[in-house]
Protein backbone atom coordinates (compact mmCIF):
# COMPACT_ATOMS: atom_id res chain seq x y z
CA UNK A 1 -11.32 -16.69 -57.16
CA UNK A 2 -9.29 -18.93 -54.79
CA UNK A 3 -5.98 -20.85 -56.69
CA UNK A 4 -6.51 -24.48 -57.16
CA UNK A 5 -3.66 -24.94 -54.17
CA UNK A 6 -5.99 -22.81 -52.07
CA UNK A 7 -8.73 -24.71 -52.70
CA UNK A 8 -6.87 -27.64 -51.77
CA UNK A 9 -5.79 -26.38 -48.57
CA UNK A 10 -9.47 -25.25 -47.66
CA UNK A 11 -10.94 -28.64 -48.20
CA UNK A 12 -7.63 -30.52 -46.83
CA UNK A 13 -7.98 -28.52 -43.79
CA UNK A 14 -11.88 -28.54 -43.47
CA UNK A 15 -10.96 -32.65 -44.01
CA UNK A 16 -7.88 -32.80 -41.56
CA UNK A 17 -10.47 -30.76 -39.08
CA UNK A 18 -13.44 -33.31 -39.23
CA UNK A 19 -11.15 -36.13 -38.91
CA UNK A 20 -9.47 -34.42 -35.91
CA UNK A 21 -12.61 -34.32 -33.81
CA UNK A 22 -12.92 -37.90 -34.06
CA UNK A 23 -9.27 -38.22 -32.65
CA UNK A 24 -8.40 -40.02 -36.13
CA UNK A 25 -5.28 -37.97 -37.79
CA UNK A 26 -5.29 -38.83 -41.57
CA UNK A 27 -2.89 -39.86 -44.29
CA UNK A 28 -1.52 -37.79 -47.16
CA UNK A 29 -2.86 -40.72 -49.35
CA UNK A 30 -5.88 -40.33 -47.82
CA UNK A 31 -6.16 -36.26 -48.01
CA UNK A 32 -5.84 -36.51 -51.79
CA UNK A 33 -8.20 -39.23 -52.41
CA UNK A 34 -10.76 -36.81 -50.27
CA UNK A 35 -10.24 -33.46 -52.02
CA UNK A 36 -9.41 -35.30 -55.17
CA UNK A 37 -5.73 -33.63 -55.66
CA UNK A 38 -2.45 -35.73 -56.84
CA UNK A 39 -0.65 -36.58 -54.25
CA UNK A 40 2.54 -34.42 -54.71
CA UNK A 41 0.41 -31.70 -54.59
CA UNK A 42 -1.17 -32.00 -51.84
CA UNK A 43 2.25 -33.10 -49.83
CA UNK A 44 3.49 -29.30 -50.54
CA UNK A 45 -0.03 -27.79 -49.82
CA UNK A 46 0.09 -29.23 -46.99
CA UNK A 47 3.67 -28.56 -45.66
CA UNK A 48 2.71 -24.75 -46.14
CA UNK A 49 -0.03 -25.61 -43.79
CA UNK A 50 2.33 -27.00 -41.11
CA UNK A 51 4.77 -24.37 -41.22
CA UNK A 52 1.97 -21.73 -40.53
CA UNK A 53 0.82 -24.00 -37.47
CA UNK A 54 -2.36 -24.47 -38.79
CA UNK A 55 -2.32 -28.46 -39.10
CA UNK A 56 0.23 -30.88 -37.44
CA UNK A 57 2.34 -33.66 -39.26
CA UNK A 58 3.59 -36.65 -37.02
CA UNK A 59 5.59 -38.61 -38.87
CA UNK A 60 5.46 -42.92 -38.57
CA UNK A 61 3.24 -45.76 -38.70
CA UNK A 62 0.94 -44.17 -36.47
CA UNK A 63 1.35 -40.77 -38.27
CA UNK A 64 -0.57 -38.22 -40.52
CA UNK A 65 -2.29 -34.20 -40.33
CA UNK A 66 -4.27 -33.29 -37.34
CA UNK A 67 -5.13 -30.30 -36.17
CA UNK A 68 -5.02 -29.96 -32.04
CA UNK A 69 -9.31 -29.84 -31.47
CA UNK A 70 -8.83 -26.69 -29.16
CA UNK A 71 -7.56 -24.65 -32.01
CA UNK A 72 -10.03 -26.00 -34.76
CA UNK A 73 -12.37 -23.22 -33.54
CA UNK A 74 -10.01 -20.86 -33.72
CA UNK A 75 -8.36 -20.83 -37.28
CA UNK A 76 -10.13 -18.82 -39.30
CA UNK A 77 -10.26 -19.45 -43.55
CA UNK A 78 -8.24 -16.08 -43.40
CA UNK A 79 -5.21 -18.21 -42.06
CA UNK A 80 -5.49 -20.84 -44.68
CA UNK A 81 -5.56 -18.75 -47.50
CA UNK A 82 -3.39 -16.25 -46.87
CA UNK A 83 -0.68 -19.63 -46.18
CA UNK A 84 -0.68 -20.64 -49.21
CA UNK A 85 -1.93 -17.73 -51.46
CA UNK A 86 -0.96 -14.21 -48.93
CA UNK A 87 -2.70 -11.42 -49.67
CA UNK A 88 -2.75 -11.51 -53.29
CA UNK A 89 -6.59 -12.09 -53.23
CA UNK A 90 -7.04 -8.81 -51.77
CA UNK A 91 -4.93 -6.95 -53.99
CA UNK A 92 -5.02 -6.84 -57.87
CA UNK A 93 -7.36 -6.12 -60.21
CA UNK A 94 -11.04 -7.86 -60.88
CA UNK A 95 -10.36 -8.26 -64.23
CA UNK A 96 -6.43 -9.03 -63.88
CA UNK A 97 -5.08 -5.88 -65.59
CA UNK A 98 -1.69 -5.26 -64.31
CA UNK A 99 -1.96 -1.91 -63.50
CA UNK A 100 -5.73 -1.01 -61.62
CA UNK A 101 -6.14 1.43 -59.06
CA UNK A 102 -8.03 4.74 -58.24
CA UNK A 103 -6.18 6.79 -60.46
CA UNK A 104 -6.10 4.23 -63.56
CA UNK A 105 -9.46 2.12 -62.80
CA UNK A 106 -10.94 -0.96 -64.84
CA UNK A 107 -14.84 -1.24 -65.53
CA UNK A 108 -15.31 -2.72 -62.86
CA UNK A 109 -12.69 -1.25 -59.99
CA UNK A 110 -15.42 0.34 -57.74
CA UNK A 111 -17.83 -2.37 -57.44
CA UNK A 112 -14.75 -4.95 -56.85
CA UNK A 113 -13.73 -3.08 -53.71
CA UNK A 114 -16.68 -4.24 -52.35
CA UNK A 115 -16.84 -7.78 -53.69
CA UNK A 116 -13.15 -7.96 -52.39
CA UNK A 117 -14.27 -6.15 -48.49
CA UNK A 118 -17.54 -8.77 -47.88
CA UNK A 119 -14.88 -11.73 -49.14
CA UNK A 120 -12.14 -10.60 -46.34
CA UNK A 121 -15.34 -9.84 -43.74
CA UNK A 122 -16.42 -14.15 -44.80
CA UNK A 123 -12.70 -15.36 -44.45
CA UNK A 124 -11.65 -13.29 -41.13
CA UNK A 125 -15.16 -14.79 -39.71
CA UNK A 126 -15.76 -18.48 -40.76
CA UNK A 127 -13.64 -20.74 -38.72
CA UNK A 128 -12.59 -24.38 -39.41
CA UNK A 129 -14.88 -25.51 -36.42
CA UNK A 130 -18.01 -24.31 -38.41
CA UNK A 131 -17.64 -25.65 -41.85
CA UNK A 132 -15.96 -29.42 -40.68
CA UNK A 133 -19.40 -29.41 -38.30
CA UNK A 134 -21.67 -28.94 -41.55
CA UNK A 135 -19.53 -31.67 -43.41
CA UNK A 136 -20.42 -34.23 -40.07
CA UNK A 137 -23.89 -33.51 -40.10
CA UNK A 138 -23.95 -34.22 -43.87
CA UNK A 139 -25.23 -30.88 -44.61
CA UNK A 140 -22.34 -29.77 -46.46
CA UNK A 141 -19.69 -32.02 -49.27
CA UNK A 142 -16.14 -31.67 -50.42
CA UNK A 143 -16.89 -33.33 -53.52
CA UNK A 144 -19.08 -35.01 -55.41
């Protein structure tokens, strides 16, 4: 559903968020050992992160991501994904033909508007705030 870079960026951010609460900011090393991404990768997730404000880089010994913890509540999935992947997720066709639409409509065209409707209702909705508090209670795990 999501491209493996937005998947990274989720689980970076829902990382960088957690970390951010306990006033730690966090390495790129770090980051990809966590989410379990190469390092390169996550360096240019990440910068597309930054340059949509969502996370912060300081740069130094005392450096790393952050993410200031009166705006953790307020970036919304939404944000993240549409950083590194736009809108694309929203668009398209469920079963990737390259022309769908409601004159020229796959199997499954209909049904997908909906799929794709509840899936921009979740992302406009769930904030960083919510899912870095389920991984801190241990209720909820970036990998296994």
């Amino acid at each position: 559903m999501f491209s493996k870079a937005c998947e990274y960026g989720i689980k970076a951010s829902i990382f960088i968020a957690l970390k951010s609460y306990q006033e730690t900011r966090v390495s790129l090393k770090d980051i990809a050992a966590e989410i379990n991404s190469p390092e390169a990768f996550t360096a240019k997730i990440l910068q597309k992160l930054a340059r949509k404000h969502i996370i912060s880089s300081t740069k130094g010994a005392a450096g790393g991501f952050e993410i200031e913890k009166s705006k953790i509540s307020t970036v919304k999935l939404a944000q993240i994904v549409d950083a590194i992947d736009g809108d694309s997720i929203y668009n398209g066709c469920g079963l990737g033909l390259s022309t769908c639409d409601e004159n020229h409509p796959c199997p499954v065209h209909d049904k997908f508007l909906d799929v794709r409707e509840e899936l921009r209702r979740m992302l406009e909705t769930t904030n960083l705030e919510e899912l870095a508090l389920g991984l801190k209670s241990g209720v909820t795990y970036l990998k296994t």
